[in-house]
N, C-alpha and C. Protein backbone atom coordinates (compact mmCIF):
# COMPACT_ATOMS: atom_id res chain seq x y z
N UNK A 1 -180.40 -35.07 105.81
CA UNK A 1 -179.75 -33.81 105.53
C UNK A 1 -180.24 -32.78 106.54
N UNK A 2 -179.33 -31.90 106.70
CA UNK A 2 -179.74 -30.97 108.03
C UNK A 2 -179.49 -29.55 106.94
N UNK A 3 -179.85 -28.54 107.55
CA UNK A 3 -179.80 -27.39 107.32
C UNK A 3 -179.35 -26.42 108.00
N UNK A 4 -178.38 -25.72 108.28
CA UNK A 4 -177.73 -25.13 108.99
C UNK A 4 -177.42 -23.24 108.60
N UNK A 5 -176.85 -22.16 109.04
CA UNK A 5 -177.00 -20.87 108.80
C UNK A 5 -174.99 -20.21 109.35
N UNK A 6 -174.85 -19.84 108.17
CA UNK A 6 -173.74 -19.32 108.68
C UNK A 6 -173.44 -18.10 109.53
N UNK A 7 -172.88 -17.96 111.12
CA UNK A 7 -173.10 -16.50 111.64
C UNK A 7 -171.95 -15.89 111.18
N UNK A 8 -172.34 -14.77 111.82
CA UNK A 8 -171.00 -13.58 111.48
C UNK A 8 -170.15 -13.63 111.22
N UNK A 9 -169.39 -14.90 112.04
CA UNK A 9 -168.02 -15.04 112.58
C UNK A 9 -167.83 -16.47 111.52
N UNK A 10 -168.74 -16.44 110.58
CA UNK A 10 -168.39 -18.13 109.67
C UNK A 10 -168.38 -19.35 110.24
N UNK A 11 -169.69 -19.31 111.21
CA UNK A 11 -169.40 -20.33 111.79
C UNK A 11 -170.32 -21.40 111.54
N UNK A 12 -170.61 -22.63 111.40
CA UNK A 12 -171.44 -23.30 111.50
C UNK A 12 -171.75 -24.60 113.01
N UNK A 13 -173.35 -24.76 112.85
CA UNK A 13 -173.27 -25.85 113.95
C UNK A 13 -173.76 -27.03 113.27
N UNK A 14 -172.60 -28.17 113.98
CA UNK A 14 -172.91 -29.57 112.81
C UNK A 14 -174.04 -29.92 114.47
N UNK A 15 -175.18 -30.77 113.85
CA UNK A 15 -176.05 -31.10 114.85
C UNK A 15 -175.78 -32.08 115.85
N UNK A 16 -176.27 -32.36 116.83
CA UNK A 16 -175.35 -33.09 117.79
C UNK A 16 -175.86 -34.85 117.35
N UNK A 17 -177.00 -34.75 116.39
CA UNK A 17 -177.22 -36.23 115.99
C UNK A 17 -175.85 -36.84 115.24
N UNK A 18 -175.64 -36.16 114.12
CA UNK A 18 -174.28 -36.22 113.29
C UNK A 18 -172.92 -36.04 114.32
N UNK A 19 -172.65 -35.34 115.18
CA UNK A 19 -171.46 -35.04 115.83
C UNK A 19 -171.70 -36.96 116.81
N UNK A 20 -172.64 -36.99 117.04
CA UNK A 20 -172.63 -38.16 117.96
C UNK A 20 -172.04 -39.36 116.92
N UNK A 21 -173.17 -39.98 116.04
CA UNK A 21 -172.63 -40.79 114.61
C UNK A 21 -171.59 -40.84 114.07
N UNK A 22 -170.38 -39.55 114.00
CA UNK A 22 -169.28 -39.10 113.81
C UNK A 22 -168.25 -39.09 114.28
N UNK A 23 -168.53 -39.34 116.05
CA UNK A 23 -167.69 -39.51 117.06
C UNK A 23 -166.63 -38.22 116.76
N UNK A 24 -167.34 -37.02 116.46
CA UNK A 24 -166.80 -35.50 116.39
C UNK A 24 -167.25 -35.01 118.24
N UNK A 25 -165.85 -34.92 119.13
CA UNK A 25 -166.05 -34.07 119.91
C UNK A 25 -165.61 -33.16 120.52
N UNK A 26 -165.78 -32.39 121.68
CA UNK A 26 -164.94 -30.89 122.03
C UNK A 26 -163.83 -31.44 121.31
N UNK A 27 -162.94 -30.11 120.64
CA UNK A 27 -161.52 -30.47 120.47
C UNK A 27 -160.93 -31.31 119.34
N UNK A 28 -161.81 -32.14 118.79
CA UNK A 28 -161.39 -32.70 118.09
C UNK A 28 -161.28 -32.12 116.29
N UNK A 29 -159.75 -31.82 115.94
CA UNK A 29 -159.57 -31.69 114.78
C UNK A 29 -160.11 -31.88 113.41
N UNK A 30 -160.57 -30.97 112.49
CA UNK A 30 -161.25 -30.87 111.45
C UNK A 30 -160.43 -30.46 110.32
N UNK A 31 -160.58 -30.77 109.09
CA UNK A 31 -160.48 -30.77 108.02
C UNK A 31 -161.22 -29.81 107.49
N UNK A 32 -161.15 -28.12 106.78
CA UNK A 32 -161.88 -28.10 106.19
C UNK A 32 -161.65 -27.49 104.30
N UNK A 33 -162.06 -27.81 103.37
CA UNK A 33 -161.67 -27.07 102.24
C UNK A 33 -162.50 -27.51 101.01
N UNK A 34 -162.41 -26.86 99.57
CA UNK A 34 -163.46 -26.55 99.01
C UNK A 34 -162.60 -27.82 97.44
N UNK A 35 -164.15 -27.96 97.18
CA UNK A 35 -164.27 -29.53 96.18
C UNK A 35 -164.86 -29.41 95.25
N UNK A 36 -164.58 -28.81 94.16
CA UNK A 36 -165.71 -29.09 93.12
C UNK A 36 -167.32 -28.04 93.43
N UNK A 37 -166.69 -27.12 93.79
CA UNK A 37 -168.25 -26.20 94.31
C UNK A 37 -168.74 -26.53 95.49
N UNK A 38 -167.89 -27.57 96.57
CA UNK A 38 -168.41 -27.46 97.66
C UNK A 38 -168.02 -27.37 98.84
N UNK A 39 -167.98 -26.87 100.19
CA UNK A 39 -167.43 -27.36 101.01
C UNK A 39 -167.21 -28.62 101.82
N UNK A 40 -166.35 -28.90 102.17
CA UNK A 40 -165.59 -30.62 102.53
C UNK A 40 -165.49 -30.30 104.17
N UNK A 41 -165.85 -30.61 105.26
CA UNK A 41 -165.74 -30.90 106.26
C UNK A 41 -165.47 -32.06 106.49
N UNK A 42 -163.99 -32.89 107.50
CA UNK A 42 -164.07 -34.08 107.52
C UNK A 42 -162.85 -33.98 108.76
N UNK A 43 -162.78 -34.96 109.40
CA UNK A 43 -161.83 -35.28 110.27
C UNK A 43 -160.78 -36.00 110.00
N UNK A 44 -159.59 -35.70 110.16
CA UNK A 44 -158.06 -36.19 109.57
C UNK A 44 -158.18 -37.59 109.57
N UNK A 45 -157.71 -38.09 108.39
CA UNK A 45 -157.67 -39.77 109.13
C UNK A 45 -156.51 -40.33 110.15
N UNK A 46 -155.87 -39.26 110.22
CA UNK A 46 -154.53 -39.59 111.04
C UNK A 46 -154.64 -38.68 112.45
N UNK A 47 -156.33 -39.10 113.23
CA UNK A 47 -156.52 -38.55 114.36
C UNK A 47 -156.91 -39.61 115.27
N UNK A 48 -156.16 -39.68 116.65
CA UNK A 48 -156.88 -40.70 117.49
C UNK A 48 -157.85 -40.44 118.12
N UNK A 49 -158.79 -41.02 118.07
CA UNK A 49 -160.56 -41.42 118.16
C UNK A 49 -161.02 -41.22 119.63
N UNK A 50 -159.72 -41.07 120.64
CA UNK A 50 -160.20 -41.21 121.76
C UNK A 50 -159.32 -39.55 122.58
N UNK A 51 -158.23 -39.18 121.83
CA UNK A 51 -157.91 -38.16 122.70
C UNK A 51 -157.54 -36.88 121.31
N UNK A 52 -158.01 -36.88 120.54
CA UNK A 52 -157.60 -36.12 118.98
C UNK A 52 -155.97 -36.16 119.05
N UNK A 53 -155.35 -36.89 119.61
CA UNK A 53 -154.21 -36.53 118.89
C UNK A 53 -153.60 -37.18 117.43
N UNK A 54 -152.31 -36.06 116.92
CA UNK A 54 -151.99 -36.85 115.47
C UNK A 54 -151.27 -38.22 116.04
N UNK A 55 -151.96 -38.85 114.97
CA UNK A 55 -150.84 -40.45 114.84
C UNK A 55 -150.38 -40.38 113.74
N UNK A 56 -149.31 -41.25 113.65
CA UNK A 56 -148.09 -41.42 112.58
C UNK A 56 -148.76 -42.15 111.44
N UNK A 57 -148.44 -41.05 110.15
CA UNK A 57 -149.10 -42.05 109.06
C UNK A 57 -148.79 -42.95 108.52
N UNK A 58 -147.45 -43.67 108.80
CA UNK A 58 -147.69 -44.80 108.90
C UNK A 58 -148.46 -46.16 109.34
N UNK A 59 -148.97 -45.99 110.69
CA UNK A 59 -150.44 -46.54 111.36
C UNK A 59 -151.48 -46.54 110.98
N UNK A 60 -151.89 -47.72 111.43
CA UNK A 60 -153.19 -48.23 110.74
C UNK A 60 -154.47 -48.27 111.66
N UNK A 61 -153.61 -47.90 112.81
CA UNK A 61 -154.26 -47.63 114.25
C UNK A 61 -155.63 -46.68 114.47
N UNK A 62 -156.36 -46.79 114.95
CA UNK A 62 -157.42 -45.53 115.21
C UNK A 62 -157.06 -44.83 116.65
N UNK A 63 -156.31 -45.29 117.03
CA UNK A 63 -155.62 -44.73 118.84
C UNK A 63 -154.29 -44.24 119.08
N UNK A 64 -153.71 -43.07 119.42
CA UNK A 64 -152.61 -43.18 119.80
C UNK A 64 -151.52 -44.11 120.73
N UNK A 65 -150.29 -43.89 120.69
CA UNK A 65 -149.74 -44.79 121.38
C UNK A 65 -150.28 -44.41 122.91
N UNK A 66 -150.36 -43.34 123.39
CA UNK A 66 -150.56 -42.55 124.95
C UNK A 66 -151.58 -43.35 125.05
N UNK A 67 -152.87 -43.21 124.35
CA UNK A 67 -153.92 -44.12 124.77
C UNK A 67 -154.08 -45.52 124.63
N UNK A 68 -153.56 -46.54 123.91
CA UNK A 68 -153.08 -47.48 123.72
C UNK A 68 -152.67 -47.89 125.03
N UNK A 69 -151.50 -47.74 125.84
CA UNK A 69 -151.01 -47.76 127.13
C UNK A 69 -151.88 -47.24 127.74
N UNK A 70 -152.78 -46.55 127.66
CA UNK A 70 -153.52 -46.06 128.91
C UNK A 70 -154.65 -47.32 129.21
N UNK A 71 -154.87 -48.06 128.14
CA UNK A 71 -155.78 -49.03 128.09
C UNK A 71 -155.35 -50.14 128.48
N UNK A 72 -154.26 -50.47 128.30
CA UNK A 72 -153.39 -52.13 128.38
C UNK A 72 -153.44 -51.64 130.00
N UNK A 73 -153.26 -50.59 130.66
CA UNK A 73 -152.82 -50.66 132.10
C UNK A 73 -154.27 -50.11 133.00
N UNK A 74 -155.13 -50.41 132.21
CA UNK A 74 -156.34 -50.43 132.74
C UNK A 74 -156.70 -51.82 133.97
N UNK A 75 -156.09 -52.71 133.41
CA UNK A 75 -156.53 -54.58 133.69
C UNK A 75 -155.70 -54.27 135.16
């Protein structure tokens, strides 16, 4: 558990041990809203892992299609 301080502007810093573990980075889309007395921070499940964009919730995918192709034409 970390401990953190809210500034002025409501902001918090998640620590970069957790942001790393989390694969939370620049840019990438957050979730945030309140649960039972608490706040919920979490990342969409319908975000690709490698460039934040939305994927279709239908997919089961963790990647968009853009990156998907960006990978197959890697070889």
């Amino acid at each position: 558990m970390y401990n953190t301080k809210l500034d002025k502007l409501g902001r918090i810093v998640i620590p970069v041990s957790l942001r790393r573990e989390l694969e939370l980075g620049v840019g990438c889309p957050l979730e945030v809203y309140a649960e039972g007395g608490r706040i919920v921070i979490r990342r969409p499940s319908t975000c690709c892992r490698l460039c934040y964009a939305t994927i279709d919730g239908g997919s089961d995918s963790l990647l968009c299609e853009s990156c998907i192709e960006k990978i197959k034409n890697l070889s």
